[in-house]
PDB file of N, CA and C in Angstrom:
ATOM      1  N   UNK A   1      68.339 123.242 121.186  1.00  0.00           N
ATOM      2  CA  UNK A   1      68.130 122.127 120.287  1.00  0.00           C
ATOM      3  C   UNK A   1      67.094 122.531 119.254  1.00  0.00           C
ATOM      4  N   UNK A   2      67.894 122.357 118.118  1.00  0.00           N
ATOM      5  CA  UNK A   2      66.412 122.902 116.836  1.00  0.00           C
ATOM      6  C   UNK A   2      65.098 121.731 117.122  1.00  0.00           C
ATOM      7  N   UNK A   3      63.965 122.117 116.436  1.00  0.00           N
ATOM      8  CA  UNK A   3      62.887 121.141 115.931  1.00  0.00           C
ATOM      9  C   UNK A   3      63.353 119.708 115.931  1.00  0.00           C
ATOM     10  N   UNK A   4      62.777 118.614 116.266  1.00  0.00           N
ATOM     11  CA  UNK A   4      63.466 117.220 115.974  1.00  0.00           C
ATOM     12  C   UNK A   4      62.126 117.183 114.512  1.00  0.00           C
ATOM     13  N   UNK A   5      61.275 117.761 113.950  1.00  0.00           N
ATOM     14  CA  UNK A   5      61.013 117.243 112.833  1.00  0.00           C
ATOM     15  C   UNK A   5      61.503 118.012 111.781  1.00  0.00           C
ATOM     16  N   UNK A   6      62.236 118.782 111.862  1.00  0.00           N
ATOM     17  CA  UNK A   6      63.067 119.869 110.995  1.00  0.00           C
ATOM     18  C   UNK A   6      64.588 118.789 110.672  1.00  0.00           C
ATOM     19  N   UNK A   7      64.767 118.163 111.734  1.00  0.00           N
ATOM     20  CA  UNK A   7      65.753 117.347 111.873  1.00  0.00           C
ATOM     21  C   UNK A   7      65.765 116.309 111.302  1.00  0.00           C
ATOM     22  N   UNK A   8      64.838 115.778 110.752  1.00  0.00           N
ATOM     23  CA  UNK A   8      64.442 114.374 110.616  1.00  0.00           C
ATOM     24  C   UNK A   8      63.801 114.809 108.509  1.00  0.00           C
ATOM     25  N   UNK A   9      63.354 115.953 108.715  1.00  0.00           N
ATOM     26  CA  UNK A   9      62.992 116.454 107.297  1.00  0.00           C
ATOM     27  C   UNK A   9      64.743 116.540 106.421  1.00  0.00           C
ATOM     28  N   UNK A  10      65.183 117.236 107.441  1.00  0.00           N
ATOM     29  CA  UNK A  10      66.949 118.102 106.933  1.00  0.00           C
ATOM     30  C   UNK A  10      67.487 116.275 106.616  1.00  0.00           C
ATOM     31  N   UNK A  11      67.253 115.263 107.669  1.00  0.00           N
ATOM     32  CA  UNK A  11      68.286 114.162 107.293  1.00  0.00           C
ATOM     33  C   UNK A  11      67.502 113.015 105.669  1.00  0.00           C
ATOM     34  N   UNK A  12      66.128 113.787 106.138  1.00  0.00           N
ATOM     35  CA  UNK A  12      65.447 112.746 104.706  1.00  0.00           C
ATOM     36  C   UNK A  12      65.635 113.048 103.598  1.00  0.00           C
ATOM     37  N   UNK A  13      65.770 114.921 103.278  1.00  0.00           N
ATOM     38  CA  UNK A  13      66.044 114.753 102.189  1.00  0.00           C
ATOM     39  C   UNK A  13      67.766 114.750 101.839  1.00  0.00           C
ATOM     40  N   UNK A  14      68.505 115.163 102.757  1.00  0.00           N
ATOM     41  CA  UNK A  14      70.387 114.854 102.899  1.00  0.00           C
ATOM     42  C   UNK A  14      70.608 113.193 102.352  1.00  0.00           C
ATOM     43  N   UNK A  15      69.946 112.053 102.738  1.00  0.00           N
ATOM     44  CA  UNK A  15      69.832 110.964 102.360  1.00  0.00           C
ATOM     45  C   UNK A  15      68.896 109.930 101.404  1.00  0.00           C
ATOM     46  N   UNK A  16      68.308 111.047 100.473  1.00  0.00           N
ATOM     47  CA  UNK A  16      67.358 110.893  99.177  1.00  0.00           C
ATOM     48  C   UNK A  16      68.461 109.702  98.409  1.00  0.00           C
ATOM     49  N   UNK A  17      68.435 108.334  98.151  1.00  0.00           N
ATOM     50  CA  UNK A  17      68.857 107.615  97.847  1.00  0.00           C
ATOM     51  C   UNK A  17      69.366 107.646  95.903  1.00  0.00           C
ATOM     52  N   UNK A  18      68.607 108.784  95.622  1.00  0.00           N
ATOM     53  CA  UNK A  18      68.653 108.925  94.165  1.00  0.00           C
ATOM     54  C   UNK A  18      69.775 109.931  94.158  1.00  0.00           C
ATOM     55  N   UNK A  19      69.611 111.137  95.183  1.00  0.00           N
ATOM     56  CA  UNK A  19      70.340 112.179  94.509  1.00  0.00           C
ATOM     57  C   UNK A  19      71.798 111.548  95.392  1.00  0.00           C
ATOM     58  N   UNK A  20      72.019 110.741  96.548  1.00  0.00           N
ATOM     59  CA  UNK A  20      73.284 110.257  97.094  1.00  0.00           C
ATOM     60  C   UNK A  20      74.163 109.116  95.880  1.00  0.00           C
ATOM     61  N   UNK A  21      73.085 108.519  94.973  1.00  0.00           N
ATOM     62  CA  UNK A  21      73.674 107.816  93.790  1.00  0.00           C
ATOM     63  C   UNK A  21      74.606 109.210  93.005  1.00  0.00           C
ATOM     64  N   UNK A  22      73.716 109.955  92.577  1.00  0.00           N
ATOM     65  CA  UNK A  22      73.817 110.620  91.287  1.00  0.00           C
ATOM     66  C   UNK A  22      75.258 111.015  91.962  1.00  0.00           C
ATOM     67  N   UNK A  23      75.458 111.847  93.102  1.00  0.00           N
ATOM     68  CA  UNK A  23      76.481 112.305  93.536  1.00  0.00           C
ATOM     69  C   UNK A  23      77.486 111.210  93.895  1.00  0.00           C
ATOM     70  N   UNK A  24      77.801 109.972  93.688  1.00  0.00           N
ATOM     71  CA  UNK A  24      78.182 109.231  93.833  1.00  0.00           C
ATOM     72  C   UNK A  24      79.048 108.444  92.387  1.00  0.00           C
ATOM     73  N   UNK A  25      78.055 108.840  91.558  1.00  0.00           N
ATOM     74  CA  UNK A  25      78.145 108.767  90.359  1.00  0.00           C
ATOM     75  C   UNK A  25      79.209 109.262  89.233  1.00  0.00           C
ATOM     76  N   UNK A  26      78.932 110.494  90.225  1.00  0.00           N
ATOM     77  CA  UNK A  26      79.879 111.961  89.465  1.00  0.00           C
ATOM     78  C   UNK A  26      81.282 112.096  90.184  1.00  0.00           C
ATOM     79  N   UNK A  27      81.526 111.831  91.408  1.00  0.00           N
ATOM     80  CA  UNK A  27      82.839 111.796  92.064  1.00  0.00           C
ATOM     81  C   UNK A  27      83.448 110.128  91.759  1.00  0.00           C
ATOM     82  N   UNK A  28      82.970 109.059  91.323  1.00  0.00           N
ATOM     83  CA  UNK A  28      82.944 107.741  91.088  1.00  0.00           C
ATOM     84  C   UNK A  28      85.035 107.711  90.092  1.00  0.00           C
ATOM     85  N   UNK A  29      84.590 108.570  88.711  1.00  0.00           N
ATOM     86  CA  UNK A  29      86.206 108.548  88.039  1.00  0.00           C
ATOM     87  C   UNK A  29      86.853 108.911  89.376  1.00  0.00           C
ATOM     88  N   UNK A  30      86.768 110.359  89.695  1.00  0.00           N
ATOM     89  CA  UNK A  30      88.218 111.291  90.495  1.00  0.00           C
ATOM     90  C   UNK A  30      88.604 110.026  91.854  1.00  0.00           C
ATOM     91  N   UNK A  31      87.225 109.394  92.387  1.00  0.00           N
ATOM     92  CA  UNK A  31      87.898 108.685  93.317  1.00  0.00           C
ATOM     93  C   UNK A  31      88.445 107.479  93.194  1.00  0.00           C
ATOM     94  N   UNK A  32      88.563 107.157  91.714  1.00  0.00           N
ATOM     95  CA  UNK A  32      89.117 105.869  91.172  1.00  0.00           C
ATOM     96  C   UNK A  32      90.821 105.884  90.946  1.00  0.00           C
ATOM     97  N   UNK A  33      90.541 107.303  90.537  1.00  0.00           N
ATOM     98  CA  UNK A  33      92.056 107.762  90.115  1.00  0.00           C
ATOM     99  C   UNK A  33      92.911 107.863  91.067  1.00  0.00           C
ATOM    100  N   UNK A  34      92.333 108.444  92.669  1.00  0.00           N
ATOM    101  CA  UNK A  34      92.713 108.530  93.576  1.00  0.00           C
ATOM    102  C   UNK A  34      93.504 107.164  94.478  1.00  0.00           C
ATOM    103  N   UNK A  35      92.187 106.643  93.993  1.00  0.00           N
ATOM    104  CA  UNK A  35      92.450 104.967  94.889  1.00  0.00           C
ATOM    105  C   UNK A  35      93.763 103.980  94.370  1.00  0.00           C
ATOM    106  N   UNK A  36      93.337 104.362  92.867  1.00  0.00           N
ATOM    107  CA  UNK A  36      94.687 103.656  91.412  1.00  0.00           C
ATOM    108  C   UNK A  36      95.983 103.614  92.004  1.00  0.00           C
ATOM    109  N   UNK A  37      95.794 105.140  92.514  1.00  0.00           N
ATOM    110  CA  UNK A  37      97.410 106.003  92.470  1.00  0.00           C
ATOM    111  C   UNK A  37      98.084 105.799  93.745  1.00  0.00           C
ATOM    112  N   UNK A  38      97.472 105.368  95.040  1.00  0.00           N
ATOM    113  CA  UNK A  38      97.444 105.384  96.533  1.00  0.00           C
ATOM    114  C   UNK A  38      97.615 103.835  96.640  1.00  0.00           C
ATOM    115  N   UNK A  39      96.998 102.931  96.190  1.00  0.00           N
ATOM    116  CA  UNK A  39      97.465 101.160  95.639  1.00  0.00           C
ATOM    117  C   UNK A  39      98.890 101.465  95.239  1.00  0.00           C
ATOM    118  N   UNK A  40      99.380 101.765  94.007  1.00  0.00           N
ATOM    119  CA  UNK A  40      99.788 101.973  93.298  1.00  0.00           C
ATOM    120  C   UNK A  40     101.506 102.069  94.371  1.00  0.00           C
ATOM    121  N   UNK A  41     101.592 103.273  95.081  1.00  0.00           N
ATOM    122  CA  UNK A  41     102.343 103.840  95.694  1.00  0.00           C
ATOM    123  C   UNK A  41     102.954 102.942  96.927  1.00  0.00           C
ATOM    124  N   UNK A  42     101.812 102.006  97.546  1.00  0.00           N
ATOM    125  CA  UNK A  42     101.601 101.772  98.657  1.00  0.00           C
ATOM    126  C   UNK A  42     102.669 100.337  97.960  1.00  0.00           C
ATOM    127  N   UNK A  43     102.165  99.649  97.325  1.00  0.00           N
ATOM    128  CA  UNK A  43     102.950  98.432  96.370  1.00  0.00           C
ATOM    129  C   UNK A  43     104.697  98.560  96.224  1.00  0.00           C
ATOM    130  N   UNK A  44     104.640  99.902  95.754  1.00  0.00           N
ATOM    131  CA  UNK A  44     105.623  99.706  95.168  1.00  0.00           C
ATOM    132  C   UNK A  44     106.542  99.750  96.525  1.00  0.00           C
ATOM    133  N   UNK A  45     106.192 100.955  97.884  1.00  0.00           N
ATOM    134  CA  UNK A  45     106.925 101.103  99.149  1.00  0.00           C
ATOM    135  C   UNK A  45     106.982  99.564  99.260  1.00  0.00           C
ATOM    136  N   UNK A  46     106.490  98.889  99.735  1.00  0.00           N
ATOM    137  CA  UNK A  46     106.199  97.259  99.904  1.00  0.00           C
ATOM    138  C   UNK A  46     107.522  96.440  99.343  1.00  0.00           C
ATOM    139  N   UNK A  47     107.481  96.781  97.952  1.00  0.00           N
ATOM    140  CA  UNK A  47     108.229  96.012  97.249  1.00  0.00           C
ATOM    141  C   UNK A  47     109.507  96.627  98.025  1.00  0.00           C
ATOM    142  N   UNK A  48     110.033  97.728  98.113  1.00  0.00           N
ATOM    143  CA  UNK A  48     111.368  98.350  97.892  1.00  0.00           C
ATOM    144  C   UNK A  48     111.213  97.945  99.810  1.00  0.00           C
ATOM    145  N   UNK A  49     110.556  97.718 100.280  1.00  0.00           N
ATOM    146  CA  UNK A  49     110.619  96.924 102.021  1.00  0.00           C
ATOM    147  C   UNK A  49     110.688  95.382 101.712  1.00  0.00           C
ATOM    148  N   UNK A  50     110.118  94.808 101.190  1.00  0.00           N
ATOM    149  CA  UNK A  50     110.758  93.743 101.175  1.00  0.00           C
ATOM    150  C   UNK A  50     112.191  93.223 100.523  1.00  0.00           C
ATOM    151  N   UNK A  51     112.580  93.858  99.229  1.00  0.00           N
ATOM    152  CA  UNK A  51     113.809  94.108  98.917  1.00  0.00           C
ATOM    153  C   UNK A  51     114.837  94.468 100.060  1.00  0.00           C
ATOM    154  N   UNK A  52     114.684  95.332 101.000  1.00  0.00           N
ATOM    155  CA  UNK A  52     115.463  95.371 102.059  1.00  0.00           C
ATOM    156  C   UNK A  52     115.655  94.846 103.090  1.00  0.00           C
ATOM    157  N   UNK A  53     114.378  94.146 103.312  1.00  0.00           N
ATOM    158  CA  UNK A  53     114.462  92.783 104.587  1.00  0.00           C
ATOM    159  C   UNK A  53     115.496  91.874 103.899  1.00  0.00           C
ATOM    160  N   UNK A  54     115.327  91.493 102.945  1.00  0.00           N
ATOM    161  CA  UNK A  54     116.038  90.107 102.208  1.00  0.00           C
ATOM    162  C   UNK A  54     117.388  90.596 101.783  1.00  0.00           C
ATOM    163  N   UNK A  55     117.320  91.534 101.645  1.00  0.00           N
ATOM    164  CA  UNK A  55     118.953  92.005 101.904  1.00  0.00           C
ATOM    165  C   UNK A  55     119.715  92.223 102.892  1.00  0.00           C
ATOM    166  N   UNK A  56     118.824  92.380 104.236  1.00  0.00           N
ATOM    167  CA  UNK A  56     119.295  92.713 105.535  1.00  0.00           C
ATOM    168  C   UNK A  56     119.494  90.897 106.019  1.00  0.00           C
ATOM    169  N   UNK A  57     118.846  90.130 105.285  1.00  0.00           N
ATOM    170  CA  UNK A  57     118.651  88.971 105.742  1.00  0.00           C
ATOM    171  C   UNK A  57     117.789  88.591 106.638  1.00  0.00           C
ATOM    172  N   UNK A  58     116.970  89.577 107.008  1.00  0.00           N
ATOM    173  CA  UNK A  58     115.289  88.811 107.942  1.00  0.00           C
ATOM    174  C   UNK A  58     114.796  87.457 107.854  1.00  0.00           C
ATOM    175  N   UNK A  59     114.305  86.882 108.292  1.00  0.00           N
ATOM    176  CA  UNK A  59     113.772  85.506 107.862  1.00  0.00           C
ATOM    177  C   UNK A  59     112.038  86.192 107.649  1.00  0.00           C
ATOM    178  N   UNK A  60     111.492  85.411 106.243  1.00  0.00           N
ATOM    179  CA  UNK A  60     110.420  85.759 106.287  1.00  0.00           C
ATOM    180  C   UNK A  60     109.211  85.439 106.843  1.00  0.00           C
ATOM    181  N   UNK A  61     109.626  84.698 108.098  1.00  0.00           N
ATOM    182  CA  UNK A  61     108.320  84.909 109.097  1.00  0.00           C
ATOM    183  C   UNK A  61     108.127  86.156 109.740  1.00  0.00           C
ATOM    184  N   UNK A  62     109.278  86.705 109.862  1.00  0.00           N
ATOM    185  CA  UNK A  62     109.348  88.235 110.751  1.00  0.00           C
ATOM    186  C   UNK A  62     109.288  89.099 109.579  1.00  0.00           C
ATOM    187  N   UNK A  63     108.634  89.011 108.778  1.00  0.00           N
ATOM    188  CA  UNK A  63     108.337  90.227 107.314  1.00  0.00           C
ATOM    189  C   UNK A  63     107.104  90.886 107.763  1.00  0.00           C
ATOM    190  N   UNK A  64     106.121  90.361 108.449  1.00  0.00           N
ATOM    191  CA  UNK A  64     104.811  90.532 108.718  1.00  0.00           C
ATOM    192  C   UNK A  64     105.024  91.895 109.605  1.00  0.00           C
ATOM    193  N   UNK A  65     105.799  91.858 110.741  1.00  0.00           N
ATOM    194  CA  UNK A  65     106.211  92.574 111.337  1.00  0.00           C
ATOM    195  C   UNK A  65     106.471  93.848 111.185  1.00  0.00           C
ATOM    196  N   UNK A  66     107.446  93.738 109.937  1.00  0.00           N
ATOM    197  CA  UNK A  66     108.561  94.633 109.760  1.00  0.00           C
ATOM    198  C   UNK A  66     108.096  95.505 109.022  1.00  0.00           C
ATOM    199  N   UNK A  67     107.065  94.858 107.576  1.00  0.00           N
ATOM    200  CA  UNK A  67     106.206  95.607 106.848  1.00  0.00           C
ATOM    201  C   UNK A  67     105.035  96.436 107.628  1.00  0.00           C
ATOM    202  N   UNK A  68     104.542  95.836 109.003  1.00  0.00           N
ATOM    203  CA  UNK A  68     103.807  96.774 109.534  1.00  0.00           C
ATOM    204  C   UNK A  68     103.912  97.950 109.910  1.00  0.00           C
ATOM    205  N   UNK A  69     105.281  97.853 110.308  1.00  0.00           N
ATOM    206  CA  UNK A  69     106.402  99.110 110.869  1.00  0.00           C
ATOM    207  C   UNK A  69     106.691 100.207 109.115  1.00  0.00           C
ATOM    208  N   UNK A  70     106.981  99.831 108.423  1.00  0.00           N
ATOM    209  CA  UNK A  70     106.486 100.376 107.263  1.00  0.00           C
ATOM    210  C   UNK A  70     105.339 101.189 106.390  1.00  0.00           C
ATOM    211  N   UNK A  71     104.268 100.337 106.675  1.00  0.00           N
ATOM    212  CA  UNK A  71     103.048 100.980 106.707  1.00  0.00           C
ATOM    213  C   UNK A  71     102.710 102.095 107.099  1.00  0.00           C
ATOM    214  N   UNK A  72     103.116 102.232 108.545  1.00  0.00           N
ATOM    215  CA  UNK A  72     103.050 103.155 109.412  1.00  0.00           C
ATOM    216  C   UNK A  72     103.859 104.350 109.054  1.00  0.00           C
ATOM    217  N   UNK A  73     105.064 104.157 108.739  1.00  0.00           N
ATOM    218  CA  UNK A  73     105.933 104.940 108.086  1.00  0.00           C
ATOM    219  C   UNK A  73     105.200 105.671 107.005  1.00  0.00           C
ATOM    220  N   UNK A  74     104.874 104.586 106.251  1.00  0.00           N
ATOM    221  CA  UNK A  74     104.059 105.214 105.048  1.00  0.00           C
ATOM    222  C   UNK A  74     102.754 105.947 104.701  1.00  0.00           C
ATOM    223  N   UNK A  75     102.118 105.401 106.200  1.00  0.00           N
ATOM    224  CA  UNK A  75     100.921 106.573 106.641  1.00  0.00           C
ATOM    225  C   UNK A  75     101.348 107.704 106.629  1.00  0.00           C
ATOM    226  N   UNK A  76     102.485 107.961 107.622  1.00  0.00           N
ATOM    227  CA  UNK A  76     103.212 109.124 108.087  1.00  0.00           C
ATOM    228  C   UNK A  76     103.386 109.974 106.795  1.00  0.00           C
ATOM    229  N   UNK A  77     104.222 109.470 106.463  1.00  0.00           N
ATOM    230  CA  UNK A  77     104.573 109.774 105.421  1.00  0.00           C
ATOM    231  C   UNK A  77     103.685 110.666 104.334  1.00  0.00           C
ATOM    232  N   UNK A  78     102.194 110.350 104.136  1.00  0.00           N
ATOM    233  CA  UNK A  78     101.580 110.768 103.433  1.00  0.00           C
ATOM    234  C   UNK A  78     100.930 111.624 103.901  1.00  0.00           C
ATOM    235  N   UNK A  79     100.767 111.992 105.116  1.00  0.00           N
ATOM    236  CA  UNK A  79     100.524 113.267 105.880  1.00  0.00           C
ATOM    237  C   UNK A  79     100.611 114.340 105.195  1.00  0.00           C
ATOM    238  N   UNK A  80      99.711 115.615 105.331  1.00  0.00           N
ATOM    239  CA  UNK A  80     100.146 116.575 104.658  1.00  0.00           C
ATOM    240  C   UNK A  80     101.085 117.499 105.669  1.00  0.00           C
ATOM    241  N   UNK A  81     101.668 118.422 106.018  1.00  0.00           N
ATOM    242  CA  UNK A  81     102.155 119.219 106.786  1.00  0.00           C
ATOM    243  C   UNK A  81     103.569 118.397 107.619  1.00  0.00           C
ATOM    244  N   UNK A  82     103.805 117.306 107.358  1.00  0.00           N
ATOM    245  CA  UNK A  82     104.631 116.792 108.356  1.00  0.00           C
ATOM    246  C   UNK A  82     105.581 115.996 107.178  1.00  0.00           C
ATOM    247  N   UNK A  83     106.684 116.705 107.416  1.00  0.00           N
ATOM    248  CA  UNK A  83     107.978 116.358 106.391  1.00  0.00           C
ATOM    249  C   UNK A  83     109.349 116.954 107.250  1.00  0.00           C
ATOM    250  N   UNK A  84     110.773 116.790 106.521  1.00  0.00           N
ATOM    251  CA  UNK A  84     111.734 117.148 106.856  1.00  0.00           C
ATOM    252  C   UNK A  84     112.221 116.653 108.344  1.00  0.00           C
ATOM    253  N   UNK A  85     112.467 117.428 109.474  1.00  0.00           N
ATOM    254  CA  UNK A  85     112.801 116.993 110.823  1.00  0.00           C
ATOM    255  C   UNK A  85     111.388 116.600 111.602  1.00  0.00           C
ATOM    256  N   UNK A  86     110.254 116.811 111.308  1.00  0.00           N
ATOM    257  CA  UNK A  86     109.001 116.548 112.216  1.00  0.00           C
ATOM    258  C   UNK A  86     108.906 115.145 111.532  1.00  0.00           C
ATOM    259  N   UNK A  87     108.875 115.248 110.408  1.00  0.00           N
ATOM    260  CA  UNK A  87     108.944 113.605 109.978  1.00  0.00           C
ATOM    261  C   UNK A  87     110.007 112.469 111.002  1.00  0.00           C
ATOM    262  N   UNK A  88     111.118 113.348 111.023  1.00  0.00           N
ATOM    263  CA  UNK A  88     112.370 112.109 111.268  1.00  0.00           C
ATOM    264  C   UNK A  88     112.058 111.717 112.439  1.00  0.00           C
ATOM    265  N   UNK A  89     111.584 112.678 113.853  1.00  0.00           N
ATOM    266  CA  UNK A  89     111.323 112.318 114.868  1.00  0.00           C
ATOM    267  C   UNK A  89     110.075 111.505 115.382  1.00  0.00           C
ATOM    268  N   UNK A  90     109.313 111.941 114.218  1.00  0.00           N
ATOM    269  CA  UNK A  90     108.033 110.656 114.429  1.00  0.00           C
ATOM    270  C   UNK A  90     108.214 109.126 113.813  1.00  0.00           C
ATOM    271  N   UNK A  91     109.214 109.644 112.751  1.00  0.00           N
ATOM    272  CA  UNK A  91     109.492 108.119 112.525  1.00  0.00           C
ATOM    273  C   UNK A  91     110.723 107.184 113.747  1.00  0.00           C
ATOM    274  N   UNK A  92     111.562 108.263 114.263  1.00  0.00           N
ATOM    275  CA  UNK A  92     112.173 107.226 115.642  1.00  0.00           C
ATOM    276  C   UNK A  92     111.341 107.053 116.271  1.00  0.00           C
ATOM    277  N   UNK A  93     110.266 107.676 116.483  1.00  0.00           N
ATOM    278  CA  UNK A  93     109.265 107.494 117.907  1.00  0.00           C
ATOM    279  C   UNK A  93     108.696 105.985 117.349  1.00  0.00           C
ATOM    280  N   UNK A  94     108.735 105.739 115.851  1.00  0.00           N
ATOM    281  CA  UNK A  94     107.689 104.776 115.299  1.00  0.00           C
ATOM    282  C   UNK A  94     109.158 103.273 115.510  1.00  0.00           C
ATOM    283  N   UNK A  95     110.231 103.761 115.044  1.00  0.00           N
ATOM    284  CA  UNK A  95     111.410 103.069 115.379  1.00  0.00           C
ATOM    285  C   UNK A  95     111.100 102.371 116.577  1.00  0.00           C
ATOM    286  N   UNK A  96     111.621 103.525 117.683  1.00  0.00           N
ATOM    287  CA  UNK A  96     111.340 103.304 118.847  1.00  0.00           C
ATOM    288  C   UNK A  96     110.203 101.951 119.396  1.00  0.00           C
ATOM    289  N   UNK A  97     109.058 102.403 119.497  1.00  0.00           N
ATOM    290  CA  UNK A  97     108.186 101.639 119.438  1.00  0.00           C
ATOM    291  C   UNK A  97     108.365 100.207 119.037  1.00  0.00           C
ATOM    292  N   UNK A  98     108.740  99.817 117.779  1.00  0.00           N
ATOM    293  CA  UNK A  98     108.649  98.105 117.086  1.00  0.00           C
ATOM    294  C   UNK A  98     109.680  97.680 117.622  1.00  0.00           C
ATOM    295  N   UNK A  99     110.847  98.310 118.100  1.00  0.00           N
ATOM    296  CA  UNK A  99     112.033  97.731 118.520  1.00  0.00           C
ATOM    297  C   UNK A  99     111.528  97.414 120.019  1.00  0.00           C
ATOM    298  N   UNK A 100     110.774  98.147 120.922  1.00  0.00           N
ATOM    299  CA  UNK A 100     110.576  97.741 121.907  1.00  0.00           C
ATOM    300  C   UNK A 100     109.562  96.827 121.984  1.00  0.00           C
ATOM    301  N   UNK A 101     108.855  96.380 120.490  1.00  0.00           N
ATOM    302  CA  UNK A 101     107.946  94.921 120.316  1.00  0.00           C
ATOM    303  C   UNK A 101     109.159  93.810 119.780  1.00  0.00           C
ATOM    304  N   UNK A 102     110.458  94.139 119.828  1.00  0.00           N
ATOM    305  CA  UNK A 102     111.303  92.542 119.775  1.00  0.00           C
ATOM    306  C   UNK A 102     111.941  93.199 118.466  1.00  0.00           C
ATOM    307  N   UNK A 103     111.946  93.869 117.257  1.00  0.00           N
ATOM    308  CA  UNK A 103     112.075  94.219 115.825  1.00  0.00           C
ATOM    309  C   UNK A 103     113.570  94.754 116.352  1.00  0.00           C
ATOM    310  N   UNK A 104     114.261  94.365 115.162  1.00  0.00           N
ATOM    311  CA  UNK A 104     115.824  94.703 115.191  1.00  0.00           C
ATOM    312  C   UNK A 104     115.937  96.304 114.627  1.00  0.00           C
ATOM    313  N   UNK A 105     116.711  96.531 115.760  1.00  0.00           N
ATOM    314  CA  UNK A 105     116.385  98.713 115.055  1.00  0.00           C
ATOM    315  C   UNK A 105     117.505  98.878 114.255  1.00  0.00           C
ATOM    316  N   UNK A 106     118.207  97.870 114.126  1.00  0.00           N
ATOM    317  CA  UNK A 106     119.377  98.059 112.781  1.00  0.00           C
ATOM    318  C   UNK A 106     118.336  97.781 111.764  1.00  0.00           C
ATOM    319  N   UNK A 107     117.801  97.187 111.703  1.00  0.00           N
ATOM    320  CA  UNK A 107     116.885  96.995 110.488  1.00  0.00           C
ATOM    321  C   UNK A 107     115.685  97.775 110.286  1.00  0.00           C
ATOM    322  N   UNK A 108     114.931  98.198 111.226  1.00  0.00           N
ATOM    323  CA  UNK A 108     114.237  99.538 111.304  1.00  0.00           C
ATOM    324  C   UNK A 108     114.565 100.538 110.612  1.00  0.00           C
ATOM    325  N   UNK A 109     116.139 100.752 111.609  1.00  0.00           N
ATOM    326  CA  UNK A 109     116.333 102.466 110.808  1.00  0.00           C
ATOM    327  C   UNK A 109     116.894 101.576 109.285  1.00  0.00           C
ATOM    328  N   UNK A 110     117.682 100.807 108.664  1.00  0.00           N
ATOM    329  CA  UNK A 110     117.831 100.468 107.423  1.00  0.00           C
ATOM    330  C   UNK A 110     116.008 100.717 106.623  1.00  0.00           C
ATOM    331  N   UNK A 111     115.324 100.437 107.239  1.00  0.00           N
ATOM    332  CA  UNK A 111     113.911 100.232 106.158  1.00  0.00           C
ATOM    333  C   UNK A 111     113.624 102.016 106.052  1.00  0.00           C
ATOM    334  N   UNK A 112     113.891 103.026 107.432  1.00  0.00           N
ATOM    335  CA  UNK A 112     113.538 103.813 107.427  1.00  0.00           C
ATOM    336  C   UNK A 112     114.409 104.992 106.567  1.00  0.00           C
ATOM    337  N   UNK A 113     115.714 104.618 106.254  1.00  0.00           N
ATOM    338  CA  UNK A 113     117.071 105.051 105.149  1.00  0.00           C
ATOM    339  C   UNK A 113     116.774 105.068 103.645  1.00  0.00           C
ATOM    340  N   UNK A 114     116.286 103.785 103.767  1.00  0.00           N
ATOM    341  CA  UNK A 114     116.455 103.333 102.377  1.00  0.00           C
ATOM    342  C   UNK A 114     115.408 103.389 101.399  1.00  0.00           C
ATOM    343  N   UNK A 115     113.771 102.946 102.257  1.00  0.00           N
ATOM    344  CA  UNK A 115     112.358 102.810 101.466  1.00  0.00           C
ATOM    345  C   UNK A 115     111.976 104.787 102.053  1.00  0.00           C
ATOM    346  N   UNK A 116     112.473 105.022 102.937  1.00  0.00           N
ATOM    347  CA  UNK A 116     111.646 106.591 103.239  1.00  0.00           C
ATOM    348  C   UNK A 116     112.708 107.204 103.314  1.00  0.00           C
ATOM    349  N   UNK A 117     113.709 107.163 102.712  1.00  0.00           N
ATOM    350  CA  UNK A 117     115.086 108.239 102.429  1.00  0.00           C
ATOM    351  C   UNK A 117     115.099 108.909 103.562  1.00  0.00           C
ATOM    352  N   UNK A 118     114.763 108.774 104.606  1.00  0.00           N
ATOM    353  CA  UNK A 118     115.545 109.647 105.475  1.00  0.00           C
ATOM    354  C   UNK A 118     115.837 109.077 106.846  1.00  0.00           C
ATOM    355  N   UNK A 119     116.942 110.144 107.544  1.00  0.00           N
ATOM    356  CA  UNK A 119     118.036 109.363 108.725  1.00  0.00           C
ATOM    357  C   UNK A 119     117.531 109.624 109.667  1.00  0.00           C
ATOM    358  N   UNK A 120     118.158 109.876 111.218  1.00  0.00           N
ATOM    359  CA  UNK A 120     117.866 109.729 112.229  1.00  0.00           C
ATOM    360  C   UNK A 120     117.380 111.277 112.453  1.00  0.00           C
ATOM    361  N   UNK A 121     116.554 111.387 113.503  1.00  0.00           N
ATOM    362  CA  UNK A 121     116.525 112.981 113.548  1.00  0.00           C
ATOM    363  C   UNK A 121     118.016 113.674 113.826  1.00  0.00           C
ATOM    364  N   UNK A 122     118.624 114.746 114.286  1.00  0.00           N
ATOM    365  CA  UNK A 122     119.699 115.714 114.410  1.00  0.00           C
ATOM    366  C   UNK A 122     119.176 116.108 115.996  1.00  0.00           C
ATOM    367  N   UNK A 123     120.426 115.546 117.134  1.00  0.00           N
ATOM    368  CA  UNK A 123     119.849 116.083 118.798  1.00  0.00           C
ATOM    369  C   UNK A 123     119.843 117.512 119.012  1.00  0.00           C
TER     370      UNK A 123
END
């Protein structure tokens, strides 16, 4: 275990309230742009999920649901490293799952076709 006042020096000046602004300051645009674009994305999946409940005919008390199952998708989704067949099988596993909370998996895999373009995994 190092010094605990080496420790306590290292965290006072790491948390100097001026220079955590300034640096705060300076990453402030890039993480605006970031946030813009990630809203932005997240909306529009939303929209093109609710467009497909109401076409599937859901009633919209069970939207709450269905969009959650979406979300999740759309976490996935934004993953870095996980696309193509590792995607498809985490999204049945995610299928899987809401259907065994009551969620209709005709309408699952429809949200998972249509808003995340892709099908069932390949056995």
């Amino acid at each position: 275990m190092s010094d605990p006042n080496q420790r306590l020096n290292n965290w006072t000046i790491k948390t100097e309230t001026e220079k955590v602004k300034q640096i705060l300051d300076d990453r402030r645009p890039d993480m605006l742009k970031r946030y813009e674009a990630a809203v932005a994305s997240l909306c529009e999946m939303e929209v093109k999920a609710r467009q497909t409940l109401n076409a599937a005919g859901v009633h919209t008390i069970m939207y709450v649901a269905y969009l959650n199952y979406a979300r999740q998708l759309y976490k996935l989704s934004r993953q870095k490293g996980i696309s193509g067949e590792s995607f498809a099988l985490s999204a049945e596993v995610l299928l899987q799952k809401w259907a065994d909370r009551g969620l209709d998996p005709a309408v699952l895999a429809r949200l998972r076709t249509e808003v995340f373009d892709t099908g069932a995994p390949t056995p």
